[in-house]
PDB file of N, CA and C in Angstrom:
ATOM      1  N   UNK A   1     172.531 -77.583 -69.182  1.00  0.00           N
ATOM      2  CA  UNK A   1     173.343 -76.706 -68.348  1.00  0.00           C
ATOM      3  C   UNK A   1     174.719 -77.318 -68.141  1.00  0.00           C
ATOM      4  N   UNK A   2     175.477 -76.292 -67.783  1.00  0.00           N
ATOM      5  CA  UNK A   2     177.389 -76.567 -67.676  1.00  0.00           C
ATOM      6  C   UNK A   2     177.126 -76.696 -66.641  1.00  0.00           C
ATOM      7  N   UNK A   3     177.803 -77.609 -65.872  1.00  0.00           N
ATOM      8  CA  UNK A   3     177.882 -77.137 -64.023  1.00  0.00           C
ATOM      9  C   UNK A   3     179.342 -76.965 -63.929  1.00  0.00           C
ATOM     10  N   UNK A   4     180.415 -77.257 -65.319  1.00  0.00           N
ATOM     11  CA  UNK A   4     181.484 -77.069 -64.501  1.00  0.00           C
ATOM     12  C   UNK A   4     181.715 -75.164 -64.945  1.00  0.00           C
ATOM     13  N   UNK A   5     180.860 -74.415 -65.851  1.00  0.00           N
ATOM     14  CA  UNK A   5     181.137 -73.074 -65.878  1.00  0.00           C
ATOM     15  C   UNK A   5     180.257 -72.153 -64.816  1.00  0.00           C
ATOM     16  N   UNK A   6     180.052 -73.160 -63.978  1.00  0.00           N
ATOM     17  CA  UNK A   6     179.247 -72.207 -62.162  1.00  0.00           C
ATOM     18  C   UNK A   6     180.194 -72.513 -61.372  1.00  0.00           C
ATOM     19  N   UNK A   7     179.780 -71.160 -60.465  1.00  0.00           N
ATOM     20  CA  UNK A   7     180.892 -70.893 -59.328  1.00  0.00           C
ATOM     21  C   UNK A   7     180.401 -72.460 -58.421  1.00  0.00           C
ATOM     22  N   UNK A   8     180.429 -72.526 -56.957  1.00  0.00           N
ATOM     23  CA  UNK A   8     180.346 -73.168 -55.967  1.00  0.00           C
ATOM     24  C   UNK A   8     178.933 -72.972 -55.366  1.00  0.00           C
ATOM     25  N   UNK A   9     178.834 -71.560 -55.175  1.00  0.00           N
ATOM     26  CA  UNK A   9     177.494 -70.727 -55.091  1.00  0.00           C
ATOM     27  C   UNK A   9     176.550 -70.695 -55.873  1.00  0.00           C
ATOM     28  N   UNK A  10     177.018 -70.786 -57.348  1.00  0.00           N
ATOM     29  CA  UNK A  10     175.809 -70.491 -58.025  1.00  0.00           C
ATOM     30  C   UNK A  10     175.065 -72.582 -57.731  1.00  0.00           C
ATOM     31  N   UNK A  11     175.676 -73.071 -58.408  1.00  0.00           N
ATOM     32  CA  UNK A  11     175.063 -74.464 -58.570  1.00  0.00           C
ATOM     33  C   UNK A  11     174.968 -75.135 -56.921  1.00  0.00           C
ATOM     34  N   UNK A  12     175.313 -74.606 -55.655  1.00  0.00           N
ATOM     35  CA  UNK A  12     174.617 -74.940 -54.501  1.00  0.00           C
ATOM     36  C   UNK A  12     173.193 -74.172 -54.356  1.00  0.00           C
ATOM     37  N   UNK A  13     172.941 -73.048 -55.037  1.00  0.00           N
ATOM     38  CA  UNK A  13     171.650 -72.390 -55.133  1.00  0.00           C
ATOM     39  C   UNK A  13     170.855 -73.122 -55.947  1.00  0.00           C
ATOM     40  N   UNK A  14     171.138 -73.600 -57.256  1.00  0.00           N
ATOM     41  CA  UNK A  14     170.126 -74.342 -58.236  1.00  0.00           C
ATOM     42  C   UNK A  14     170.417 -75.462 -57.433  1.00  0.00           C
ATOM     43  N   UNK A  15     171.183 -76.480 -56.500  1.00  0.00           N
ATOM     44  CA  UNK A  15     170.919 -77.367 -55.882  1.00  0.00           C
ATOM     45  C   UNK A  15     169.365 -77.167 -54.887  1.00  0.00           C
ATOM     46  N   UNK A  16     169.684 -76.322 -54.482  1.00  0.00           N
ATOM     47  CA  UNK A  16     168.646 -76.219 -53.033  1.00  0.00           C
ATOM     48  C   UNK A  16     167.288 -75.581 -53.505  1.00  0.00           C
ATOM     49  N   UNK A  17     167.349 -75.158 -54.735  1.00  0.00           N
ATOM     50  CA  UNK A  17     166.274 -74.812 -55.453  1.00  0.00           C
ATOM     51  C   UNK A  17     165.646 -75.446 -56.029  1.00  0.00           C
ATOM     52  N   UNK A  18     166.198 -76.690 -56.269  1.00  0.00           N
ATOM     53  CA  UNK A  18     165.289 -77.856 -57.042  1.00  0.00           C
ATOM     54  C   UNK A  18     165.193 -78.677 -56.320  1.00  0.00           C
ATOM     55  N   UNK A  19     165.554 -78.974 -54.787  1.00  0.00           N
ATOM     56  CA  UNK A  19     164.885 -79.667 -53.942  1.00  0.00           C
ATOM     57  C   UNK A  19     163.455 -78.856 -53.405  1.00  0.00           C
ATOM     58  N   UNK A  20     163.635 -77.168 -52.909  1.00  0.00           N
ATOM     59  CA  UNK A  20     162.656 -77.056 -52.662  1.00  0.00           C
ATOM     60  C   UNK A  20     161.318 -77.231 -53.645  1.00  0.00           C
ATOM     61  N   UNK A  21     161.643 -77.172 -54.961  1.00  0.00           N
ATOM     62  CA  UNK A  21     160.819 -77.630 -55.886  1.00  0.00           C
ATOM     63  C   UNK A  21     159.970 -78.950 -55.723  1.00  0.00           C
ATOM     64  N   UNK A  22     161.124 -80.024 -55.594  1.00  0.00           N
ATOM     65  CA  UNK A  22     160.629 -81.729 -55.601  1.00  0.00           C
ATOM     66  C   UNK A  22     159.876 -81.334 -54.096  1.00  0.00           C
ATOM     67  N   UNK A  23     160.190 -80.971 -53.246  1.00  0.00           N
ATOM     68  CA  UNK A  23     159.471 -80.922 -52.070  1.00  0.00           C
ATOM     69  C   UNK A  23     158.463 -80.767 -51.765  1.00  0.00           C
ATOM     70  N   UNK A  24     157.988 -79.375 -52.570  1.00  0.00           N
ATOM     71  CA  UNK A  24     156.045 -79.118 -52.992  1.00  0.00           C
ATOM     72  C   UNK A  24     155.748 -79.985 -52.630  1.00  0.00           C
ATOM     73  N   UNK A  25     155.768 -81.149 -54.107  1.00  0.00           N
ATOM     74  CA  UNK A  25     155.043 -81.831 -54.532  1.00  0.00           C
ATOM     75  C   UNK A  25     154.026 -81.943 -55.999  1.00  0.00           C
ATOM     76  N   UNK A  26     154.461 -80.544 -56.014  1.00  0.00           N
ATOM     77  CA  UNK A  26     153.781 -80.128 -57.420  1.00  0.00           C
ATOM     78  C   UNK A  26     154.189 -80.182 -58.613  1.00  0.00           C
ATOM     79  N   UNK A  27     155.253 -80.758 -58.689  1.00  0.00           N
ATOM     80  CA  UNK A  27     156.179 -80.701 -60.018  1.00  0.00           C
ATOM     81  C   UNK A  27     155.241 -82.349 -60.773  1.00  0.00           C
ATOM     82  N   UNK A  28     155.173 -82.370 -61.799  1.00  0.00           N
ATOM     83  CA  UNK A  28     154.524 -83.854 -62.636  1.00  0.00           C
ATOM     84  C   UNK A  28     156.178 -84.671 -62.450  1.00  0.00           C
ATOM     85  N   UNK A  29     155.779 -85.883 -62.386  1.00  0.00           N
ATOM     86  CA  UNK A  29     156.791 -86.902 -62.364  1.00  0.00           C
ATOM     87  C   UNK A  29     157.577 -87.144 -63.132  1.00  0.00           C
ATOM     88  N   UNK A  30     157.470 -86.533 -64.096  1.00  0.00           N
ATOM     89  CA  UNK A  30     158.811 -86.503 -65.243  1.00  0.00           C
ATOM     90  C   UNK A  30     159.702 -85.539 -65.437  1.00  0.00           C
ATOM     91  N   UNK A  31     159.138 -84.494 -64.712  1.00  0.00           N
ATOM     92  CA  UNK A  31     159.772 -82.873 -64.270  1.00  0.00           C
ATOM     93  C   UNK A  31     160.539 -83.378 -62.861  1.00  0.00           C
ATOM     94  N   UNK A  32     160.036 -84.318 -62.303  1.00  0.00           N
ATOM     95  CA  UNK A  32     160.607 -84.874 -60.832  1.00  0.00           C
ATOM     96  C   UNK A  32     161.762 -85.464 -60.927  1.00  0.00           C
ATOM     97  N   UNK A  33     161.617 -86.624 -62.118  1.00  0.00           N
ATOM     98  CA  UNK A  33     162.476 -87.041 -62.705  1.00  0.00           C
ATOM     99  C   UNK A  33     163.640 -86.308 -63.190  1.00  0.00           C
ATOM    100  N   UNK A  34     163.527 -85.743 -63.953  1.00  0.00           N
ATOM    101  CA  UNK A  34     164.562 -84.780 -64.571  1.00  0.00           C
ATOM    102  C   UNK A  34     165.136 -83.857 -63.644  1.00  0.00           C
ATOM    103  N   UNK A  35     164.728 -83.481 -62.605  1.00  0.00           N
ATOM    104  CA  UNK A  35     165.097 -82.329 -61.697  1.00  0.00           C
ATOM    105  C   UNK A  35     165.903 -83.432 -60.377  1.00  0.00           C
ATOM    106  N   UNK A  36     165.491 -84.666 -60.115  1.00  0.00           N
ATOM    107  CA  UNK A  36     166.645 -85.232 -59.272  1.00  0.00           C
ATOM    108  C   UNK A  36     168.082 -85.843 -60.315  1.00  0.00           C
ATOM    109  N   UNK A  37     167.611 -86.314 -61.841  1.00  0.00           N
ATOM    110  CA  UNK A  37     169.231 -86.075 -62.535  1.00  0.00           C
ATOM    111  C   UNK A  37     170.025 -85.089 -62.072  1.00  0.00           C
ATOM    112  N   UNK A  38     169.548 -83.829 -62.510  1.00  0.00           N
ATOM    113  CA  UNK A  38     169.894 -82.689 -62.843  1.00  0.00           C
ATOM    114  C   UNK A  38     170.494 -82.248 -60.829  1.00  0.00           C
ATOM    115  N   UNK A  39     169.996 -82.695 -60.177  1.00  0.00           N
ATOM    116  CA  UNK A  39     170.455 -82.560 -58.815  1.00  0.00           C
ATOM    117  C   UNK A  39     171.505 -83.736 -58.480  1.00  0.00           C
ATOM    118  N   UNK A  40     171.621 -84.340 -58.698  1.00  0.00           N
ATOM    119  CA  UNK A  40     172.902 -85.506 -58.712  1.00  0.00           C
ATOM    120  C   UNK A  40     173.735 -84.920 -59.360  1.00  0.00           C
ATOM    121  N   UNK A  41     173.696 -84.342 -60.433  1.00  0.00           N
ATOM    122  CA  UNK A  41     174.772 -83.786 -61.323  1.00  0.00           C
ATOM    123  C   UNK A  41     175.138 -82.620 -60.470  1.00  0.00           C
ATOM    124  N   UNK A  42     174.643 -81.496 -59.961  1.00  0.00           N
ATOM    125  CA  UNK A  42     175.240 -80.349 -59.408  1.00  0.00           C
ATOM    126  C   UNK A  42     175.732 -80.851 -57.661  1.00  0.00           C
ATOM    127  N   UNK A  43     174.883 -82.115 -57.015  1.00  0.00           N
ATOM    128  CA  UNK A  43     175.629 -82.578 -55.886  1.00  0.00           C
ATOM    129  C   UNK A  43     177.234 -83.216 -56.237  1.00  0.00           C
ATOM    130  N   UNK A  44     177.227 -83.701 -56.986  1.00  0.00           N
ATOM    131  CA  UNK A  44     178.359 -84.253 -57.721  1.00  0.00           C
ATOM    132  C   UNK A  44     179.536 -82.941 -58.011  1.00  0.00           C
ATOM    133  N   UNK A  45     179.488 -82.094 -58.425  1.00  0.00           N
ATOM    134  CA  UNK A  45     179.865 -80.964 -59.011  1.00  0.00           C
ATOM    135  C   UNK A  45     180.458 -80.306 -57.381  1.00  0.00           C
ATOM    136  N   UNK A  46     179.418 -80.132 -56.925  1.00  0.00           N
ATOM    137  CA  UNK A  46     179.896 -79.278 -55.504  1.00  0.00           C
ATOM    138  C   UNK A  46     180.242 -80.103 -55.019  1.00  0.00           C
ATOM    139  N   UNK A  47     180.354 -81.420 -54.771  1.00  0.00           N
ATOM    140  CA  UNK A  47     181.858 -81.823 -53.421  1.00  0.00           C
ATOM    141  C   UNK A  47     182.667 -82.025 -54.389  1.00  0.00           C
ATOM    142  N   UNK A  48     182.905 -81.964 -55.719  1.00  0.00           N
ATOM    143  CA  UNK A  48     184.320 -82.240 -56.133  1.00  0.00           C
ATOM    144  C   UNK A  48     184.773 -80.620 -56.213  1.00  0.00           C
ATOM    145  N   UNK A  49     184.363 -80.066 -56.265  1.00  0.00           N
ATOM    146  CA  UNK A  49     184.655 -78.499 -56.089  1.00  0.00           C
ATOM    147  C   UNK A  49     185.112 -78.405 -54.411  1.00  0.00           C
ATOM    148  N   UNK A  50     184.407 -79.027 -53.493  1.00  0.00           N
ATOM    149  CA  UNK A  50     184.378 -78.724 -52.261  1.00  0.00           C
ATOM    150  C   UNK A  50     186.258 -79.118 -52.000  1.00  0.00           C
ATOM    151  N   UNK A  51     186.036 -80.477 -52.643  1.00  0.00           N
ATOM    152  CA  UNK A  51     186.836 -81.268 -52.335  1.00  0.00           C
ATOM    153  C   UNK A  51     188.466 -81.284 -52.893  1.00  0.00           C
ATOM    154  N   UNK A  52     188.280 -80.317 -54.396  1.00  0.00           N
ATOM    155  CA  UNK A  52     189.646 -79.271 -54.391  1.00  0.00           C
ATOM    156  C   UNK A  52     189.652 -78.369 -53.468  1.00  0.00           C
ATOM    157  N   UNK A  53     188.862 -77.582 -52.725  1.00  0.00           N
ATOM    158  CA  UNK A  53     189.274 -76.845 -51.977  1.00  0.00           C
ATOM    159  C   UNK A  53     190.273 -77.209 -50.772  1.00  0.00           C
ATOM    160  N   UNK A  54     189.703 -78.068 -50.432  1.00  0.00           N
ATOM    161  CA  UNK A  54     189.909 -79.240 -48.950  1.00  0.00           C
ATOM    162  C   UNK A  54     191.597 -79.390 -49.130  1.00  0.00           C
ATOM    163  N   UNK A  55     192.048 -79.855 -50.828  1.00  0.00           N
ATOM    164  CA  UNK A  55     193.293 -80.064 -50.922  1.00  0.00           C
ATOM    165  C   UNK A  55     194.206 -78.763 -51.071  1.00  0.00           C
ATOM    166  N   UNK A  56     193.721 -78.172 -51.492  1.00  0.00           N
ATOM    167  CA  UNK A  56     194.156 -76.460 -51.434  1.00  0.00           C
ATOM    168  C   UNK A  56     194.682 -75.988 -50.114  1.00  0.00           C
ATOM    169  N   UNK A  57     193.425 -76.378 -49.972  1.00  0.00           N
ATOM    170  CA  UNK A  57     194.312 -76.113 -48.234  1.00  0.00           C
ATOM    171  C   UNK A  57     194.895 -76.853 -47.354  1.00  0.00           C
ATOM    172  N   UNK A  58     195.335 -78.164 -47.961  1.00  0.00           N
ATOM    173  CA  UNK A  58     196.358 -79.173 -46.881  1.00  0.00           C
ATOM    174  C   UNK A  58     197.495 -78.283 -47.431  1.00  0.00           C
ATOM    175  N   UNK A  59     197.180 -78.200 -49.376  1.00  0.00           N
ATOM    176  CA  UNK A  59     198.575 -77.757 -49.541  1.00  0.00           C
ATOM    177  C   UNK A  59     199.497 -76.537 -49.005  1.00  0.00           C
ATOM    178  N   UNK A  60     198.670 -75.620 -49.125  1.00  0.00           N
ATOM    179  CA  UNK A  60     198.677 -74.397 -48.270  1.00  0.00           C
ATOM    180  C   UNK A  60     199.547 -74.470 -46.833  1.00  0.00           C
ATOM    181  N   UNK A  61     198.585 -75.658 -46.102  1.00  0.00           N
ATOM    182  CA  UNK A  61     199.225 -75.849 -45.084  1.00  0.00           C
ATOM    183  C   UNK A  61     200.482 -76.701 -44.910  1.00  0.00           C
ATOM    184  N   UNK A  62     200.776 -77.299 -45.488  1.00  0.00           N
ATOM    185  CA  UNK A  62     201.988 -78.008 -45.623  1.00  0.00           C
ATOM    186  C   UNK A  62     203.386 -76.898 -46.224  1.00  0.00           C
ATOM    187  N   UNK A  63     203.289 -76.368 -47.408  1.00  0.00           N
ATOM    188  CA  UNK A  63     204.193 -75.687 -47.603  1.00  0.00           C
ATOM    189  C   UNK A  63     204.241 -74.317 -46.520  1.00  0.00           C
ATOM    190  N   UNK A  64     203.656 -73.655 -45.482  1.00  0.00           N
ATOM    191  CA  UNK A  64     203.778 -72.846 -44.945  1.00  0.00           C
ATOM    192  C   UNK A  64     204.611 -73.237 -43.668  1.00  0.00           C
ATOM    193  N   UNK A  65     204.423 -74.755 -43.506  1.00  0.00           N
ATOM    194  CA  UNK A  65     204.955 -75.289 -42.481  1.00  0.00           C
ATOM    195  C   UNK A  65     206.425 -75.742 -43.099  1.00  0.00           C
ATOM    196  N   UNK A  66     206.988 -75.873 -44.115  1.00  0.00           N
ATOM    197  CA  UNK A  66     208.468 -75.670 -44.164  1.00  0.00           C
ATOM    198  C   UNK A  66     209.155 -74.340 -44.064  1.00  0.00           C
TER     199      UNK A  66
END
């Protein structure tokens, strides 16, 4: 999977979807495995997404204030 061709929304949904997964308990340990990579990668993804936003809007706010 791309995480950088998902919105913000989509890959915070497959985030929270593959925790409730690991959470069961039912997943085999190599599916466990692979599904907390695969969740580091889309946590990773959404705060740097978050985290252009964050600057978006200092900038926003800075040029409105000249």
């Amino acid at each position: 999977m791309e995480e950088n061709k998902l919105s913000f929304e989509e890959a915070y949904k497959q985030l929270t979807d593959l925790v409730k997964k690991m959470e069961s308990g039912e997943m085999p340990l190599d599916q466990s495995v692979a599904a907390y990579e695969q969740g580091i990668k889309l946590k990773a993804y959404c705060e740097q997404m978050l985290k252009e936003a964050e600057l978006k809007i200092e900038e926003l706010k800075v040029s409105s204030q000249q």
